[in-house]
Protein backbone atom coordinates (compact mmCIF):
# COMPACT_ATOMS: atom_id res chain seq x y z
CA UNK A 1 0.00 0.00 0.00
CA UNK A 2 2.99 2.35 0.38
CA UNK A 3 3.84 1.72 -3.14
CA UNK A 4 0.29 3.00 -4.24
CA UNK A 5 0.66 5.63 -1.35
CA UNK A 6 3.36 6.81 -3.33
CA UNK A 7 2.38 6.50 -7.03
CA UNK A 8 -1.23 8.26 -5.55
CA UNK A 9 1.20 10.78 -4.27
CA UNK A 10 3.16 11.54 -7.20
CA UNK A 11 0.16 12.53 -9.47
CA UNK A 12 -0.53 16.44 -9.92
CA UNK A 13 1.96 19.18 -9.31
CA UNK A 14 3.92 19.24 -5.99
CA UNK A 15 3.82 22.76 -5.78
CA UNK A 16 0.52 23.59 -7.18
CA UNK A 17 -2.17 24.98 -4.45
CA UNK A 18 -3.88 22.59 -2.53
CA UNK A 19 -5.07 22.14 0.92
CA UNK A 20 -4.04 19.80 3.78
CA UNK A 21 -6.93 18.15 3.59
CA UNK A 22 -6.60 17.39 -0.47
CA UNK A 23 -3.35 15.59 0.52
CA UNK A 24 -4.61 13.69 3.72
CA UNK A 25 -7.37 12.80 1.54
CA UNK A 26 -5.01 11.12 -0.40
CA UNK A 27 -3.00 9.56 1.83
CA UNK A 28 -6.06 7.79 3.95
CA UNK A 29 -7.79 7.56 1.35
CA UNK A 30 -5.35 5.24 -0.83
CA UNK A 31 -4.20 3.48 2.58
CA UNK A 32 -7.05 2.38 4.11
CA UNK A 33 -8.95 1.98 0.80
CA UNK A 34 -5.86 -0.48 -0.89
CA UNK A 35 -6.57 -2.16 2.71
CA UNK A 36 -10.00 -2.95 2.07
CA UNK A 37 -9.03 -3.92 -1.01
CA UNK A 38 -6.36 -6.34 -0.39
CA UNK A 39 -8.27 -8.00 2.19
CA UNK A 40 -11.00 -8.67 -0.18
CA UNK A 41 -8.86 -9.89 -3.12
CA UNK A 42 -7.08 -12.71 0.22
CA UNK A 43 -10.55 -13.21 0.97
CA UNK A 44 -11.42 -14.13 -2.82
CA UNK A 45 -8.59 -16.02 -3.55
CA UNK A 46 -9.16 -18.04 -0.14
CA UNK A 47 -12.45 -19.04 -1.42
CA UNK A 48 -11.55 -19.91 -4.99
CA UNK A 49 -7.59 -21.83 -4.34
CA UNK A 50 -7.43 -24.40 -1.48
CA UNK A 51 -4.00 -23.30 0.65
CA UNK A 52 -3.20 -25.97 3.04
CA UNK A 53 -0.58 -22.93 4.34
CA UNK A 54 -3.19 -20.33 5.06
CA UNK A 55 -3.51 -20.17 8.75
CA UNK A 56 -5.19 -16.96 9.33
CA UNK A 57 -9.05 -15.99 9.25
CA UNK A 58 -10.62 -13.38 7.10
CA UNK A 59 -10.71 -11.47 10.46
CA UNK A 60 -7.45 -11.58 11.02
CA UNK A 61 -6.20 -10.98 7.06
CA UNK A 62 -8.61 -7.65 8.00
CA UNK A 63 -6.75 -6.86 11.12
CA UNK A 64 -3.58 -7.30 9.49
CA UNK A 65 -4.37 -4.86 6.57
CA UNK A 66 -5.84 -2.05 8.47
CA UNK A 67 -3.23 -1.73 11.13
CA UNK A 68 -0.93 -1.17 8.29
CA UNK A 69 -2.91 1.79 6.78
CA UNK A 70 -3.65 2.67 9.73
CA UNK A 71 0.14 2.85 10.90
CA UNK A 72 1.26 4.37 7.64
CA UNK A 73 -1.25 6.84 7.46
CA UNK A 74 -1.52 8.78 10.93
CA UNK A 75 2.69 9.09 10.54
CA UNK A 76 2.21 10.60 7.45
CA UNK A 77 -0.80 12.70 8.80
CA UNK A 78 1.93 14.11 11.22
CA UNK A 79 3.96 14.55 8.47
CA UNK A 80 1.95 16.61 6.56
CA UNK A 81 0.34 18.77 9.22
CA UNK A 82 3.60 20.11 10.55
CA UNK A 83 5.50 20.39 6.71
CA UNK A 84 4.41 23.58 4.81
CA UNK A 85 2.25 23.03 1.78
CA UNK A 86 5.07 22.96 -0.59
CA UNK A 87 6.59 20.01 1.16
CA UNK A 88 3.43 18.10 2.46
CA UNK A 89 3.45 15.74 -0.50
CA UNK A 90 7.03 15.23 -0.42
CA UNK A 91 6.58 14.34 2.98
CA UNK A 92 4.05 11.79 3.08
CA UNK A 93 5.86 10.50 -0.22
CA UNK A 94 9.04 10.30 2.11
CA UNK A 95 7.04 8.46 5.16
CA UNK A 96 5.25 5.87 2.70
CA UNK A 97 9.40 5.24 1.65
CA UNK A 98 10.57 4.59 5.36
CA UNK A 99 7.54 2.21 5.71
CA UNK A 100 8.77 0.03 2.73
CA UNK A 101 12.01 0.11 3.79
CA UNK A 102 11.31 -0.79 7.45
CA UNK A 103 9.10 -3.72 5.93
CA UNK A 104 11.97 -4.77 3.91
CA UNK A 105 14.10 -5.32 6.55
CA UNK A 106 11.53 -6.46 9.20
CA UNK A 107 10.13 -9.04 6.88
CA UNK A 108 13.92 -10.25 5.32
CA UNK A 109 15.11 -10.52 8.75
CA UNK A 110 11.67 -12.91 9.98
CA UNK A 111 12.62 -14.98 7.13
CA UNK A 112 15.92 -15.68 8.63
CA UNK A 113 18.54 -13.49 6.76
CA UNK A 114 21.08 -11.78 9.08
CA UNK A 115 20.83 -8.67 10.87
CA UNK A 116 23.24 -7.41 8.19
CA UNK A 117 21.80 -8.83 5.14
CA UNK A 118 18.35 -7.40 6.02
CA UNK A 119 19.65 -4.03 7.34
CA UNK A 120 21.16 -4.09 3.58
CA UNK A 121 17.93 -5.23 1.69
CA UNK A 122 16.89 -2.31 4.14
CA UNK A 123 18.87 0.34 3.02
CA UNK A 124 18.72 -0.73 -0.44
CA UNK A 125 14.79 -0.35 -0.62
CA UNK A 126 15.05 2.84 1.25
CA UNK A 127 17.54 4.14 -1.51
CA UNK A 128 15.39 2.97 -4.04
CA UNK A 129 12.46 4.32 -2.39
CA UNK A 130 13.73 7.89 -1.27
CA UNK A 131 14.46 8.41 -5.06
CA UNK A 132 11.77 7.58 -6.18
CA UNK A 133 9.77 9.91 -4.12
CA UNK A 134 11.99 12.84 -4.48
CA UNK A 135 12.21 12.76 -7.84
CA UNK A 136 8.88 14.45 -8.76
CA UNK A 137 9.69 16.96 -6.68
CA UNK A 138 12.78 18.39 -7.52
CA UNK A 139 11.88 17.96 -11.54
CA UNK A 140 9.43 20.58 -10.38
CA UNK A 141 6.16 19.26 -11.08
């Protein structure tokens, strides 16, 4: 969802007018709707391919999606309310690109990679992330 939180982010002009509430719009918007969403494609595909592997409930699939949004959107809610309107989209661009990254590492480490490996697949995804999110702004539009 960061992904989309940044790709939702990225559309318009960064330093056009707009109002806090056009951007936080945006940003819960995309979250918590690509939430709903996701849980209701893993609810779908539940239904229609028999995983012997799936051990969590529709419930909990839910859970799990909306604490993300959740999590990723009131940071970048922060974010924007304290950056000046120039910078709010940047910002929440910026946040959505920690997220990622933090995931990256979180998830690489759980899956039994080093600390140092996943601090790298870390960094790397930030990189690759941060770029990506500062690039609209500082081609100007």
């Amino acid at each position: 969802m960061a992904v989309a939180l940044i790709a939702a982010l990225s559309t318009g002009d960064d330093h056009a007018e707009h109002t806090q509430l056009e951007v936080l719009g945006i940003v819960w918007g995309t979250t918590v709707g690509l939430a709903i969403v996701h849980w209701f494609a893993l609810l779908l595909s539940a239904q229609v391919v028999d995983d012997p592997d799936l051990h969590h409930t529709p419930l909990e699939m839910l859970y799990a999606q909306l604490v993300m949004a959740f999590c990723v959107a009131a940071v970048a809610t922060v974010v924007v309310a304290v950056l000046s309107e120039d910078l709010e989209r940047l910002g929440a661009r910026i946040t959505a690109a920690l997220f990622i990254a933090g995931l990256v590492g979180f998830e690489t480490r759980i899956k039994g990679l080093s600390h140092g490996r996943a601090a790298t697949y870390g960094v790397v995804a930030l990189t690759l992330g941060l770029a990506i999110a500062t690039m609209k702004w500082f081609l100007g539009g």
